[in-house]
Protein backbone atom coordinates (compact mmCIF):
# COMPACT_ATOMS: atom_id res chain seq x y z
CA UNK A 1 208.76 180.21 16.89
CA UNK A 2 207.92 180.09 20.78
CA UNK A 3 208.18 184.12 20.70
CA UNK A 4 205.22 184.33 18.18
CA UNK A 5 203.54 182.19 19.77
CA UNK A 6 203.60 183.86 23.43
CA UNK A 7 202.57 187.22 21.03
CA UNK A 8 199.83 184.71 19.98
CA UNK A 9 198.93 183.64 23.39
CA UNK A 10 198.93 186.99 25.13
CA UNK A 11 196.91 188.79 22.85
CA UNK A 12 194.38 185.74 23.23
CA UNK A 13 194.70 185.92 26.88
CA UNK A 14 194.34 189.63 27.58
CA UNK A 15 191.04 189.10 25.54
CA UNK A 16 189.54 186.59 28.07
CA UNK A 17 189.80 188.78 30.88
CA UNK A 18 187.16 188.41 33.62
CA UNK A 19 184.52 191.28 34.13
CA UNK A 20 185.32 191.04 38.02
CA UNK A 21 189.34 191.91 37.05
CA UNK A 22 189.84 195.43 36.83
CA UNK A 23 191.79 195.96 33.15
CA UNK A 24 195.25 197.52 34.29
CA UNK A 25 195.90 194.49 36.88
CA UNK A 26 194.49 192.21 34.05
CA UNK A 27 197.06 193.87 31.58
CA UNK A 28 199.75 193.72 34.39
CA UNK A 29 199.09 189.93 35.29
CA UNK A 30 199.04 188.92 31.48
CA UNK A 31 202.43 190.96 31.19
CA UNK A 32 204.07 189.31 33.98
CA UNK A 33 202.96 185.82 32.72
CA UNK A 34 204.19 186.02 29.31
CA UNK A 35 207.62 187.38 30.36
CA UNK A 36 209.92 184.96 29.42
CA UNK A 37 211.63 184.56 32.42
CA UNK A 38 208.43 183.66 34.17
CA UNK A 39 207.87 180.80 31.58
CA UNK A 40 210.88 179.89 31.88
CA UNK A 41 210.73 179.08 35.74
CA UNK A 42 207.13 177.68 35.26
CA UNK A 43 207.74 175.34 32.19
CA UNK A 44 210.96 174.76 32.43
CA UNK A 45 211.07 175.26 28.47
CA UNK A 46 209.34 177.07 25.48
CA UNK A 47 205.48 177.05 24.83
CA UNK A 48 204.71 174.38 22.36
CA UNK A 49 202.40 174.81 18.74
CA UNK A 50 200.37 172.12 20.21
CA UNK A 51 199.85 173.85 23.73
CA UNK A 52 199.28 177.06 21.88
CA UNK A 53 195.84 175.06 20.05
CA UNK A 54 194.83 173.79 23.57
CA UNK A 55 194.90 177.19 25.02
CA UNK A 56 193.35 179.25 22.19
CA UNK A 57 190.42 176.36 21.78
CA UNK A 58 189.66 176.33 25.19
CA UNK A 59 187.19 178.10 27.78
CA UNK A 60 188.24 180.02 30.83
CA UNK A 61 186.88 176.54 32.88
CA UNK A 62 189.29 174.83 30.57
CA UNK A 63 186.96 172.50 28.40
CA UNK A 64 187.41 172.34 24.61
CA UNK A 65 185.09 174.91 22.37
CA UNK A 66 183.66 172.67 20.90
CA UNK A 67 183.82 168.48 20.12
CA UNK A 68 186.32 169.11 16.54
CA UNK A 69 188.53 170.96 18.60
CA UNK A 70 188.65 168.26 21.36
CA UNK A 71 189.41 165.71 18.57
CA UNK A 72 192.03 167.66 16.71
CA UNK A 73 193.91 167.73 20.31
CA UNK A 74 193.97 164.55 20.75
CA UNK A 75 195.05 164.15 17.50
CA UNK A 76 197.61 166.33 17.57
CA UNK A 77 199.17 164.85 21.24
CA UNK A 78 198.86 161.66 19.20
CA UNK A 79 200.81 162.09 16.13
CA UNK A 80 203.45 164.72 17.77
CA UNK A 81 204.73 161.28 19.61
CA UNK A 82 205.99 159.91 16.42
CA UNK A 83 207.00 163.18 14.27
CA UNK A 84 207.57 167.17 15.21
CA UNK A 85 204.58 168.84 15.98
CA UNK A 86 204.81 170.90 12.82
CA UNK A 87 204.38 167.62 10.98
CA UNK A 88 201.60 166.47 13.03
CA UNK A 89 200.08 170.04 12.17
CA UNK A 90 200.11 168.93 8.97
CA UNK A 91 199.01 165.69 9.03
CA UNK A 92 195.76 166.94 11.06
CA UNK A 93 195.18 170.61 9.31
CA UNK A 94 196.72 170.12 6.00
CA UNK A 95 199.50 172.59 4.41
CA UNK A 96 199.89 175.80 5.39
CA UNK A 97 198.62 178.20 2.98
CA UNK A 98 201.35 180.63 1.83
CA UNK A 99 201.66 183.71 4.00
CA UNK A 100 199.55 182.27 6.70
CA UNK A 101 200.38 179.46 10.08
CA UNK A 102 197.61 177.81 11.07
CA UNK A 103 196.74 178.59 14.33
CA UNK A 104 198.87 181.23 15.06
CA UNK A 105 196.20 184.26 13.51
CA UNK A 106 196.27 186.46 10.87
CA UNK A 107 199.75 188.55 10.45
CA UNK A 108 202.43 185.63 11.52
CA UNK A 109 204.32 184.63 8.83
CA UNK A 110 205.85 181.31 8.04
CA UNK A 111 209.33 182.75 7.64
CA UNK A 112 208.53 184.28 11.49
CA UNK A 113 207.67 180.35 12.57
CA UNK A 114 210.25 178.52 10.10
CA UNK A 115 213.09 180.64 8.99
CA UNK A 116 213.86 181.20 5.78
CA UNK A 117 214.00 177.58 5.00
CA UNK A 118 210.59 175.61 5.08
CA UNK A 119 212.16 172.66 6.72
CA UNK A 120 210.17 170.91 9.34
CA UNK A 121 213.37 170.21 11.12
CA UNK A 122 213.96 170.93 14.56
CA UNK A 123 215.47 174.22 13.53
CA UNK A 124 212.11 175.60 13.46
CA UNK A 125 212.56 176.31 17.07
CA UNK A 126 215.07 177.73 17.17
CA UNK A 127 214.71 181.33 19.31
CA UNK A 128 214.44 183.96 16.46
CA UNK A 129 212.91 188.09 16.99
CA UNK A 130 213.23 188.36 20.74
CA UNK A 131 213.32 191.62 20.34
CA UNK A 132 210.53 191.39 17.88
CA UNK A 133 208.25 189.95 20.46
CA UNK A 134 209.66 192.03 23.04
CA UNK A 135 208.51 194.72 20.92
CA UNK A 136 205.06 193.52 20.28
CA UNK A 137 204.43 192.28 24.08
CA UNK A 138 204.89 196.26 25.43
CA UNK A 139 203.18 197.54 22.53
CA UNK A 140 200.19 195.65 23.09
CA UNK A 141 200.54 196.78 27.02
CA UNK A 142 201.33 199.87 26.38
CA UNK A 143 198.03 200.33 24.43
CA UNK A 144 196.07 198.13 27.28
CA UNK A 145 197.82 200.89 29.94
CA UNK A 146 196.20 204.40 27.38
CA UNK A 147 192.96 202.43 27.38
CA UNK A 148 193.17 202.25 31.01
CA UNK A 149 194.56 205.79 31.46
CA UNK A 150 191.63 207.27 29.23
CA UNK A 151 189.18 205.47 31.37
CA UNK A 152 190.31 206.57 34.58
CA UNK A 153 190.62 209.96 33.42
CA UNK A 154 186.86 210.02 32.27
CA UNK A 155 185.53 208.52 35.37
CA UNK A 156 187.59 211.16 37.04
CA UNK A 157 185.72 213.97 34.96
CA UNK A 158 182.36 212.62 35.43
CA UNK A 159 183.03 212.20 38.89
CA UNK A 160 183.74 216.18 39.10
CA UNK A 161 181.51 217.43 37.31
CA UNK A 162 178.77 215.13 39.27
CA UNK A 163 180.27 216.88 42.66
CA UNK A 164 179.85 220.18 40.87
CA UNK A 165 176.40 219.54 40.00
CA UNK A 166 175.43 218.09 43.42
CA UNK A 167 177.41 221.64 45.04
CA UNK A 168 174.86 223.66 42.89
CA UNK A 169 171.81 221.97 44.04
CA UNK A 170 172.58 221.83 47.75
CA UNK A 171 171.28 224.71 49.17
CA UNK A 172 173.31 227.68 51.23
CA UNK A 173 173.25 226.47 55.30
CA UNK A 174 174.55 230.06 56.17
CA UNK A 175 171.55 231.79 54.45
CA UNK A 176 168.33 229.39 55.99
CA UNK A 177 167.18 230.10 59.57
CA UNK A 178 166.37 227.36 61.71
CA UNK A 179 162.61 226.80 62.08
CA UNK A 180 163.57 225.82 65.87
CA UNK A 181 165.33 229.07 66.13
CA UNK A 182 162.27 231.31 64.43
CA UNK A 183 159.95 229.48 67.20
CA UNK A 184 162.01 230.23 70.16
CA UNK A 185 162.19 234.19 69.12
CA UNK A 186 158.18 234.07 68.58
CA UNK A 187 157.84 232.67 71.50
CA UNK A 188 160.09 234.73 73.55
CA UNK A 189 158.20 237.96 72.35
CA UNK A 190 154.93 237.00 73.17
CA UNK A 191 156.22 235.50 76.74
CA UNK A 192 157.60 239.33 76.73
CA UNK A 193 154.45 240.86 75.68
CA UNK A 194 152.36 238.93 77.98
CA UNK A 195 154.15 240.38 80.82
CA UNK A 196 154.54 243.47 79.89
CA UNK A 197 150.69 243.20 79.87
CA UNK A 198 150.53 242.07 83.19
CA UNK A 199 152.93 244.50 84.72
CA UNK A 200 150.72 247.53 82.78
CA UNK A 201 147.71 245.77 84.78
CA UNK A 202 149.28 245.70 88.25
């Protein structure tokens, strides 16, 4: 179950990223924080259902969405103390509806989160489709990376066609005489002519 959710949470995460983060270090960050060995030394142990509400109902400052989602958590830490959090799920939610987890989005399966069995045991977390989420982690970067390829690529066009617009309107230094230049000569001839003047005088 802890592998769907982390496929859960990093899709989430990836979605909050901040405009000020450029994407592909956003994508590499969220990559490196889902790995499981990096959860592993963090936690200590798996991601929990009821961590997995808390992060997906809360703002980047960390406050709840809303008031219902503040009192479902609490709710939730509350009745996990005396039963598995699956139970406390739903004693809070109700039943899952066939085909469909609460709180784990559209496309996870119960059989993904419980096994083939639909006991609320403890063997509902048990480690099932690493390679599964494996699978789904560097898909999901791997499409974040194209995104971020495309984009850079584009910029990269605009930028060269903008430097080959800017190169047409500049104009040729070679072929425009320096007004300094076309004074000096003027005056040099008529400094000329005005002593050749002189001299014819003499």
């Amino acid at each position: 179950m802890h592998n769907v959710i982390l496929m859960v949470l990093v899709k989430q995460t990836l979605q909050k990223k901040p405009p000020e983060i450029p994407l592909e270090q956003w994508v590499a960050f969220v990559d490196y924080r889902a790995h499981p060995d990096t959860k592993e030394t963090q936690l200590g142990r798996s991601v929990t259902r009821v961590e997995l509400f808390q992060a997906s109902h809360t703002t980047l400052e960390g406050s709840f969405v809303n008031e219902k989602a503040r009192q479902n958590h609490e709710d939730l830490i509350s009745r996990s103390q005396n039963s598995s959090q699956n139970e406390a799920f739903t004693s809070v939610f109700g039943k899952d509806h066939p085909g469909y987890v609460r709180g784990l989005g559209l496309g996870v399966s119960p059989t993904q989160v419980y096994g083939s069995s639909s006991s609320l045991s403890c063997k509902c977390y048990a480690t099932r489709g690493t390679t599964t989420k494996d699978d789904g982690l560097r898909e999901i970067v791997q499409q974040l990376r194209q995104q971020v390829q495309q984009n850079q690529d584009q910029i990269a066009f605009l930028t060269q066609q903008l430097a080959n617009q800017n190169a047409n309107l500049t104009p040729n230094q070679d072929n425009v005489e320096s007004p300094a230049i076309g004074r000096r000569s003027s005056q040099g001839s008529h400094s000329g002519y005005g002593d050749h003047n002189s001299d014819h005088i003499a």
